[in-house]
Protein backbone atom coordinates (compact mmCIF):
# COMPACT_ATOMS: atom_id res chain seq x y z
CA UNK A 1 8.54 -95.15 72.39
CA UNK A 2 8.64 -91.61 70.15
CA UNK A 3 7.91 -92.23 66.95
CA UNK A 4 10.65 -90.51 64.23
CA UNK A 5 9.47 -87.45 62.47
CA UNK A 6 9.84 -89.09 59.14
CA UNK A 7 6.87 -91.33 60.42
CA UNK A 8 3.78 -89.30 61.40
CA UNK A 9 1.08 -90.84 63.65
CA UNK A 10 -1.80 -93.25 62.12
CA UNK A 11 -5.44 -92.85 62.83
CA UNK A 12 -6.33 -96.21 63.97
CA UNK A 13 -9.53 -97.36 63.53
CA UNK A 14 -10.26 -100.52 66.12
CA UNK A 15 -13.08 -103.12 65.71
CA UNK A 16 -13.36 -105.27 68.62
CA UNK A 17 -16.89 -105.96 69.98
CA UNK A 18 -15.05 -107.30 73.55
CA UNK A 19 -14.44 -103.95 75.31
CA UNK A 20 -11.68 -104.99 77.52
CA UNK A 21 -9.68 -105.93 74.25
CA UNK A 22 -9.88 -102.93 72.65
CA UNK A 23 -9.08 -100.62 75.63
CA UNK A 24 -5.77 -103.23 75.54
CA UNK A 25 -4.99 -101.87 72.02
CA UNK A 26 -6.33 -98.20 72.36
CA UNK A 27 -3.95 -98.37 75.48
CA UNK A 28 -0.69 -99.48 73.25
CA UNK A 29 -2.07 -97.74 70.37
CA UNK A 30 -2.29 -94.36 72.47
CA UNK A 31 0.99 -94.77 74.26
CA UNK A 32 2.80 -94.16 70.76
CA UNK A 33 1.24 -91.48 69.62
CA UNK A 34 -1.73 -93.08 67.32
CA UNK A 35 -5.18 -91.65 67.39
CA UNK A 36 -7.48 -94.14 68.14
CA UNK A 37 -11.59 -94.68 66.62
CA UNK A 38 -13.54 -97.24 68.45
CA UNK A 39 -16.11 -99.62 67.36
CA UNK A 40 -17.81 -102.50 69.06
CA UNK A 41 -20.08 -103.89 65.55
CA UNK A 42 -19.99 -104.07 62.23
CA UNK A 43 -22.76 -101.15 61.40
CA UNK A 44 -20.79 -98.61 63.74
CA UNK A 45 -17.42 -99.71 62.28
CA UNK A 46 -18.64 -98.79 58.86
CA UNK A 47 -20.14 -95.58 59.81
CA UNK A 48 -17.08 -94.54 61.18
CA UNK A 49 -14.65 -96.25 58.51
CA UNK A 50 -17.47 -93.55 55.70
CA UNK A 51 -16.92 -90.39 57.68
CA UNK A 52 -12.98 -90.93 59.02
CA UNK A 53 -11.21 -92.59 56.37
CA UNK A 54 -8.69 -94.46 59.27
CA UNK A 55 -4.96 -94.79 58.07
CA UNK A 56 -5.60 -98.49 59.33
CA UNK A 57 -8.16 -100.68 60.40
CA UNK A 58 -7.48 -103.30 63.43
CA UNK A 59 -10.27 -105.55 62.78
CA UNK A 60 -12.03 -108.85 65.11
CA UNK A 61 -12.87 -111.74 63.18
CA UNK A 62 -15.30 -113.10 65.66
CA UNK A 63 -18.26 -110.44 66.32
CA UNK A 64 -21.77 -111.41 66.68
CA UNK A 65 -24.22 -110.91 63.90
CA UNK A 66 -21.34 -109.85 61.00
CA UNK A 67 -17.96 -111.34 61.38
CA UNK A 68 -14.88 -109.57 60.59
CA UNK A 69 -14.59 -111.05 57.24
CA UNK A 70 -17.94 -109.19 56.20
CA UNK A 71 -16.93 -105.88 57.61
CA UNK A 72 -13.56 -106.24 55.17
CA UNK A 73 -15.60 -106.59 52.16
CA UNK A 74 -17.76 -103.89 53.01
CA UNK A 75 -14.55 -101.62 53.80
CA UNK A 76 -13.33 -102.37 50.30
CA UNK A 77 -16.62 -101.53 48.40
CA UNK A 78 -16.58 -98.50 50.04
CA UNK A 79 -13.23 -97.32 48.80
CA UNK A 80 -13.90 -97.25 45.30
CA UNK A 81 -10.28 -97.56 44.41
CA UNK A 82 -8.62 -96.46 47.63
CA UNK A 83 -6.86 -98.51 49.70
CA UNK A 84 -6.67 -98.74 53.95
CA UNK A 85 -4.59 -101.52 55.24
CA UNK A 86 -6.53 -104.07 57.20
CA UNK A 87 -5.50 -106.45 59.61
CA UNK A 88 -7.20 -108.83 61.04
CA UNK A 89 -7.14 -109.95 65.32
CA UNK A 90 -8.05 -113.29 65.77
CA UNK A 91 -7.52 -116.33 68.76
CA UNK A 92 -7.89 -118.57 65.31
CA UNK A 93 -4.41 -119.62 64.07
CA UNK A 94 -5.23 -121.65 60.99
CA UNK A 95 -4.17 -121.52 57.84
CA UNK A 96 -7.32 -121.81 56.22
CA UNK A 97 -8.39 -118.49 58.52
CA UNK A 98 -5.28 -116.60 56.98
CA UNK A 99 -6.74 -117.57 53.82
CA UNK A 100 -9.91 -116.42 54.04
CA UNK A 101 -8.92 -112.98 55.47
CA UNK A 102 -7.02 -111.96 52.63
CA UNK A 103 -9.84 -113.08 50.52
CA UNK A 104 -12.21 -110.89 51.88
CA UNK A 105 -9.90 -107.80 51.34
CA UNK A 106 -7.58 -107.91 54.60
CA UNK A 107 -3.87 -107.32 54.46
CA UNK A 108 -2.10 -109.00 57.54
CA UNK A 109 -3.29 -111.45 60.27
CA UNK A 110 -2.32 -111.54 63.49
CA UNK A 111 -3.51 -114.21 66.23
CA UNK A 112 -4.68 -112.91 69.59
CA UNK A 113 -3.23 -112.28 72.21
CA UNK A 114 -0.85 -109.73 70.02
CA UNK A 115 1.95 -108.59 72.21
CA UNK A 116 2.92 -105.55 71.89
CA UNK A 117 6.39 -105.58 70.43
CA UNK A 118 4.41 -107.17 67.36
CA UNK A 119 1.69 -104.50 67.24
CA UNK A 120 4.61 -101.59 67.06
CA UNK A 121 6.49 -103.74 64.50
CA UNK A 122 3.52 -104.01 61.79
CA UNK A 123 2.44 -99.86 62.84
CA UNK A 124 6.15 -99.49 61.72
CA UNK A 125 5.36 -101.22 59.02
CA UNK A 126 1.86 -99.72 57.68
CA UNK A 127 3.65 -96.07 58.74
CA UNK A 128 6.09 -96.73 55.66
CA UNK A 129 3.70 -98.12 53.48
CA UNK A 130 1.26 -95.04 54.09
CA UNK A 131 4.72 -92.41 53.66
CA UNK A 132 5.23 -94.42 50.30
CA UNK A 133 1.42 -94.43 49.08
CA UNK A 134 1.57 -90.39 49.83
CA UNK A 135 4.65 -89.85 47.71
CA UNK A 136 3.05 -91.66 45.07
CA UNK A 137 -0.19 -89.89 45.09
CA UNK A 138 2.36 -86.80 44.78
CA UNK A 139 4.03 -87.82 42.07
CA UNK A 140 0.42 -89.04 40.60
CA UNK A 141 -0.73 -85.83 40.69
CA UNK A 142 2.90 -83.99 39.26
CA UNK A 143 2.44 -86.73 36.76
CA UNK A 144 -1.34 -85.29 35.53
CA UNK A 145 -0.18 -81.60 35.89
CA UNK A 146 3.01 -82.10 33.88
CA UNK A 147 0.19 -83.92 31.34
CA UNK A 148 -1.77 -81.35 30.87
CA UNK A 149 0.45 -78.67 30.41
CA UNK A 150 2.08 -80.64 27.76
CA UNK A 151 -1.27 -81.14 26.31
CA UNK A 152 -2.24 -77.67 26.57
CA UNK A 153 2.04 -76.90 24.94
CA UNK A 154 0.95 -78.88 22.14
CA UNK A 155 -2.20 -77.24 21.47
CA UNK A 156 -1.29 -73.48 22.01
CA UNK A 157 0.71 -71.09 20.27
CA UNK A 158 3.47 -69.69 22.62
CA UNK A 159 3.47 -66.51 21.48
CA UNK A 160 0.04 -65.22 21.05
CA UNK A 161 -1.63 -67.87 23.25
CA UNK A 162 -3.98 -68.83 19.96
CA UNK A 163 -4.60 -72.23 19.33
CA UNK A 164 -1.69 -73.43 16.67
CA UNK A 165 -1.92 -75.27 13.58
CA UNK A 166 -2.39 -78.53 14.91
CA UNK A 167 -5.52 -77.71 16.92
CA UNK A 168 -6.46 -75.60 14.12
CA UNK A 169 -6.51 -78.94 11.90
CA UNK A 170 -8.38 -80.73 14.44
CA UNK A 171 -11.05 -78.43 15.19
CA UNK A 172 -11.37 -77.29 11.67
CA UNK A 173 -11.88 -81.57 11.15
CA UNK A 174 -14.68 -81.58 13.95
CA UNK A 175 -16.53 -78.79 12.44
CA UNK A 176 -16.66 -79.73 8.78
CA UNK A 177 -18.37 -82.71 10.40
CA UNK A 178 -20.46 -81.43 12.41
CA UNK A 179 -21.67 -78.66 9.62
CA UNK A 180 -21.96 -81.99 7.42
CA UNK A 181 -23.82 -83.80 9.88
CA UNK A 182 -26.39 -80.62 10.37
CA UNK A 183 -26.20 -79.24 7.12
CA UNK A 184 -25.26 -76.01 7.87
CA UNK A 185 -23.04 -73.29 5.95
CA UNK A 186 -19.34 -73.04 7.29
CA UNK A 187 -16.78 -70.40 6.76
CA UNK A 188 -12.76 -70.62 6.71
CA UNK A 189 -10.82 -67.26 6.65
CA UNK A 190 -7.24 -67.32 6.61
CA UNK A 191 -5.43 -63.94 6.75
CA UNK A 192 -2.05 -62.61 7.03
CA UNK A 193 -0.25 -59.10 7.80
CA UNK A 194 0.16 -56.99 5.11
CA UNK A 195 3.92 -56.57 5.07
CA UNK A 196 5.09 -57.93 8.27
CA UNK A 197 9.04 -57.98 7.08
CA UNK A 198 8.99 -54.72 6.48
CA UNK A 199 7.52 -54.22 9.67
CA UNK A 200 10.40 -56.09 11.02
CA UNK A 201 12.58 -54.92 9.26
CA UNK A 202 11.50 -51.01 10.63
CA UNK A 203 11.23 -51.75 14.38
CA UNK A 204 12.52 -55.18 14.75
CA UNK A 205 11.64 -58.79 16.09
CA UNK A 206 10.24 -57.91 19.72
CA UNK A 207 7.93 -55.43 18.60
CA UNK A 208 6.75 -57.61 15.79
CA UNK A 209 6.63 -60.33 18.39
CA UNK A 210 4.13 -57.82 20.21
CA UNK A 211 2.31 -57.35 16.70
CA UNK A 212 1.35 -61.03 16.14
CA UNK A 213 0.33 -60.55 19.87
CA UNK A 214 -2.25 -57.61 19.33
CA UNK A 215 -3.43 -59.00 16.24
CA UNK A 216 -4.10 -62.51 17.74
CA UNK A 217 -6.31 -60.87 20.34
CA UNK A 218 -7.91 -58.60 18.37
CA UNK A 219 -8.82 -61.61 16.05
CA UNK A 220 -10.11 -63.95 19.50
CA UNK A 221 -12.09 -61.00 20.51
CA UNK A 222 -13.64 -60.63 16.91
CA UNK A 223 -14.78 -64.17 17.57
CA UNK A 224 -17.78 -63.36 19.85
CA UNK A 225 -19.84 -66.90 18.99
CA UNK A 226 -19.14 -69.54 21.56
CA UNK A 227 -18.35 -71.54 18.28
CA UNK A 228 -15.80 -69.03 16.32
CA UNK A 229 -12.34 -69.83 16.59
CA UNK A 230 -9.00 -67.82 16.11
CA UNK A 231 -5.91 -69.64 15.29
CA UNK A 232 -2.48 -68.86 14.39
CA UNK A 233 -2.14 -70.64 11.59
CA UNK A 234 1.99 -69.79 10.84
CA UNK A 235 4.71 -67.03 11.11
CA UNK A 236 2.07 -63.69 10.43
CA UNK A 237 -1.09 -65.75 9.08
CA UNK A 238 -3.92 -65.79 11.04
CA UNK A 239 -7.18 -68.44 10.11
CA UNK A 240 -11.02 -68.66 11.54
CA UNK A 241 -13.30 -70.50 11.47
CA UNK A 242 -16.90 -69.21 11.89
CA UNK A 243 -19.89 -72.42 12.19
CA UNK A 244 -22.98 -71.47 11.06
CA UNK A 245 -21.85 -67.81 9.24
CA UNK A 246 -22.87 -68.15 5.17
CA UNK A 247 -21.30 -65.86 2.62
CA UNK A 248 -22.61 -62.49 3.39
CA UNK A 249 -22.38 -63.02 7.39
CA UNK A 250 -18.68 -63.49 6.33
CA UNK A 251 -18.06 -60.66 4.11
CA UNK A 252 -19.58 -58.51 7.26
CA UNK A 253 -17.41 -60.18 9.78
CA UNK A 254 -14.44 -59.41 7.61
CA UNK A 255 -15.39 -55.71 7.50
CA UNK A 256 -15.64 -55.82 11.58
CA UNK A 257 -12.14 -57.44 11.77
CA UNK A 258 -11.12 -54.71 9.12
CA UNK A 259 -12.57 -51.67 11.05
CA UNK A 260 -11.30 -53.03 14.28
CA UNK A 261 -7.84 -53.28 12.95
CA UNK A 262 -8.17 -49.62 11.49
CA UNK A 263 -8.98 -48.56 15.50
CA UNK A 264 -6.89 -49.75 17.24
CA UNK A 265 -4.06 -51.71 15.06
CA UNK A 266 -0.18 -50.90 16.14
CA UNK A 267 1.52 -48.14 13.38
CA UNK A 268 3.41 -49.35 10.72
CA UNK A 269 5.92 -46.85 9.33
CA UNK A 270 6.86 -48.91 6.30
CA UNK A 271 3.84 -49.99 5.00
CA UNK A 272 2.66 -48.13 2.03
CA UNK A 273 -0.82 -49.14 2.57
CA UNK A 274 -2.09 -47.19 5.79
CA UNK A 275 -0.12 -45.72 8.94
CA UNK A 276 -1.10 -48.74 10.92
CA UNK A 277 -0.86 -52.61 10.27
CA UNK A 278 -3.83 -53.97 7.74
CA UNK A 279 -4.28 -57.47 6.68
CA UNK A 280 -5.79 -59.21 3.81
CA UNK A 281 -8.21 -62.36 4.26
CA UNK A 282 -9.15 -65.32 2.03
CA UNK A 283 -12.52 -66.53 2.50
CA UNK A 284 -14.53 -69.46 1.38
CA UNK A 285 -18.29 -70.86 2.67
CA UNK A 286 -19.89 -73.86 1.93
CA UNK A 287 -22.41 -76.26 3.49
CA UNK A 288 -20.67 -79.67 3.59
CA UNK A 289 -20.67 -82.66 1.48
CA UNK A 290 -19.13 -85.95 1.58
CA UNK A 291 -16.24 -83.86 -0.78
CA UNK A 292 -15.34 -81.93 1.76
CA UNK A 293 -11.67 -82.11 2.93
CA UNK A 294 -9.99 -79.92 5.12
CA UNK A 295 -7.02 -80.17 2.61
CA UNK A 296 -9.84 -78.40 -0.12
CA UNK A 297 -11.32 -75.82 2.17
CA UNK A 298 -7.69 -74.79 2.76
CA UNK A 299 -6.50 -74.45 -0.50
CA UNK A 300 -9.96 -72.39 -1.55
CA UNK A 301 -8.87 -69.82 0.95
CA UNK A 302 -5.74 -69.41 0.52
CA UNK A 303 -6.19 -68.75 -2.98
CA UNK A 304 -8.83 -66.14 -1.85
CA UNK A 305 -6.36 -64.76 0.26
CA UNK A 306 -3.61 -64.35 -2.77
CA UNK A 307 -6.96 -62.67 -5.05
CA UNK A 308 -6.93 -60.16 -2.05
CA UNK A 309 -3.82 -59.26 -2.14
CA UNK A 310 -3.23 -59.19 -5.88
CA UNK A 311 -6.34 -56.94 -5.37
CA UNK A 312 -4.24 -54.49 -3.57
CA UNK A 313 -3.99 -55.95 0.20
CA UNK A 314 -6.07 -54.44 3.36
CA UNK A 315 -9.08 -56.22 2.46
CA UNK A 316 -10.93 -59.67 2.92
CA UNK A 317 -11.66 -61.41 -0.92
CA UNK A 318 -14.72 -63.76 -1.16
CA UNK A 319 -14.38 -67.00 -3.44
CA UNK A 320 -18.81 -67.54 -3.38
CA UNK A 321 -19.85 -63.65 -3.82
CA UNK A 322 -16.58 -63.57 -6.24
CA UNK A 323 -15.65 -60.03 -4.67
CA UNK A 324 -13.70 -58.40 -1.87
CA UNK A 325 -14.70 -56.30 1.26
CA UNK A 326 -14.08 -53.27 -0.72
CA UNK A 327 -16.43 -53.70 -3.43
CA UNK A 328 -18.99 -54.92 -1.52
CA UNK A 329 -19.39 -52.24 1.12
CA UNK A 330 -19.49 -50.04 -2.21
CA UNK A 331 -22.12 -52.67 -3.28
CA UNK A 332 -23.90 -52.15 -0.03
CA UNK A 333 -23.49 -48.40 0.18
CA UNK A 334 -25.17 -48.11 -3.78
CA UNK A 335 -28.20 -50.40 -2.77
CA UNK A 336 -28.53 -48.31 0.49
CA UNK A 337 -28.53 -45.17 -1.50
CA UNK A 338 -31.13 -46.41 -3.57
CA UNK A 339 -33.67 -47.62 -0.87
CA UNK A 340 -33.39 -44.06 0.17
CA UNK A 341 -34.09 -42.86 -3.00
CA UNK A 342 -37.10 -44.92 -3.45
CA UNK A 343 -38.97 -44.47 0.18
């Protein structure tokens, strides 16, 4: 008998410690294609059933030492959430033997001598339930794919490949708690292209698309802290958030960002600002109370961010030092000037 296509051939694995039956059942078992693992005990049985893994188990009930019932329950502790089918060969034919093979983990019982018409008919059987169990493993494992990449969808900006708003909320929620929790300072910037609609406006939609692209990465790569985070926060604003970085570490980092951009930032023909795209940054630092909101950190930078552009745009405005990027490199430059003067 060829088996159909549809219904590829089982490894068997046969427990039987009477060697003339099991060269009965290797015998049918071979003549239809099945490949066929031997064992005459309960110890060799599950050695083999650790290492193989059998499609199926043909298992004696009556073996010296361990039974067949034993060697189940052993099979199924192994699996730790697998499952083989199990069926048990046994001269016993009462109910109370059916009974306790399915309580120790077995899944069919057949009384000995099984003729072979009755073997096929349950390999038939276990073939079809095996062909099921692998399309649902596939569809398991479509299912967890298709999960993730909605999880991932639902997390990520499609455009620049940022984190969006919503896992911008989140994480900005984990680390005002964790700052709380460790009392240590915490900076929010959130910054926006200095006249993106005229940008659009000038070279239209696909190369502003590939703006909000280079300015996104330009942004991540600013963030060079495991813990620093670039988000897009909406349309052409950008926000970070920088654990650990007090005031002056986040005036600095706003002059890196703003030197960056002045590199290597795409040209902007319609901005009268600077031949290539600026932006302008709110920031605000604090060490964490039980005040803290996200909703208040927000709202402190973003009216930062309006003070720097009121202030002219293409620069970063600080709500703590109570001064912008501009006037404190000028700050910095004066008290550099004067260290020189005084060595």
């Amino acid at each position: 008998m060829e088996l159909p296509a549809a219904l590829p051939p089982l490894q068997v694995l046969v427990v039987d410690d009477q060697a003339s039956a099991r060269q009965v059942l290797v015998a049918q078992l071979a003549a239809t294609g099945h490949q066929v693992l031997e064992a005459e005990g309960a110890e060799q049985a599950l050695k083999l059933f650790r290492s193989f893994k059998p499609d199926l188990v043909l298992l004696d009930v009556e073996m010296p030492e361990r039974d067949g019932y034993w060697v189940a329950s052993q099979m199924r502790a192994l699996e730790a959430g697998g499952w083989t089918p199990i069926i048990f060969l046994s001269s016993r034919d009462q109910d109370q033997d059916l009974w306790l093979g399915i309580e120790s983990g077995g899944d069919d019982y057949l009384v000995k001598p099984v003729s072979a018409t009755v073997l096929q008919a349950k390999l038939r059987a276990m073939q079809r339930l095996r062909r099921i169990q692998g399309r649902l493993i596939e569809l398991s494992e479509e299912l967890r794919l298709a999960n993730e990449q909605l999880s991932r969808l639902s997390h990520e900006d499609s455009l620049t490949g940022l984190p969006n708003r919503r896992a911008f909320d989140t994480r900005l929620q984990q680390e005002i708690a964790s700052a709380r929790r460790e009392q240590q300072p915490l900076t929010l910037v959130l910054c926006d292209i200095d006249y993106f609609k005229a940008y659009n406006d000038s070279l239209g939609h696909v190369e502003g698309d590939a703006c909000l692209q280079r300015v996104g990465r330009l942004l991540q790569q600013t963030c060079r802290r495991p813990r620093d985070s670039a988000a897009r926060y909406g349309g052409e604003e950008f926000a970070l958030i920088l654990p650990g970085t007090p005031r002056s570490g986040a005036m600095i980092f706003a002059r890196a960002v703003l030197r960056a951009l002045s590199l290597s930032a795409p040209e902007h023909p319609a901005s009268p600002l600077a031949p290539h795209v600026t932006i302008s940054g709110g920031i605000t630092t604090c060490t964490p109370d039980d005040s803290t909101t996200v909703e208040g950190l927000l709202r402190r930078a973003d009216d930062a961010l309006y003070t720097a552009k009121s202030r002219g745009r293409n620069r970063f405005f600080s709500f703590e030092m109570q001064m912008d990027t501009l006037e404190q490199r000028s700050a910095q430059s004066a008290l550099d000037r004067q260290e020189r003067s005084d060595v």
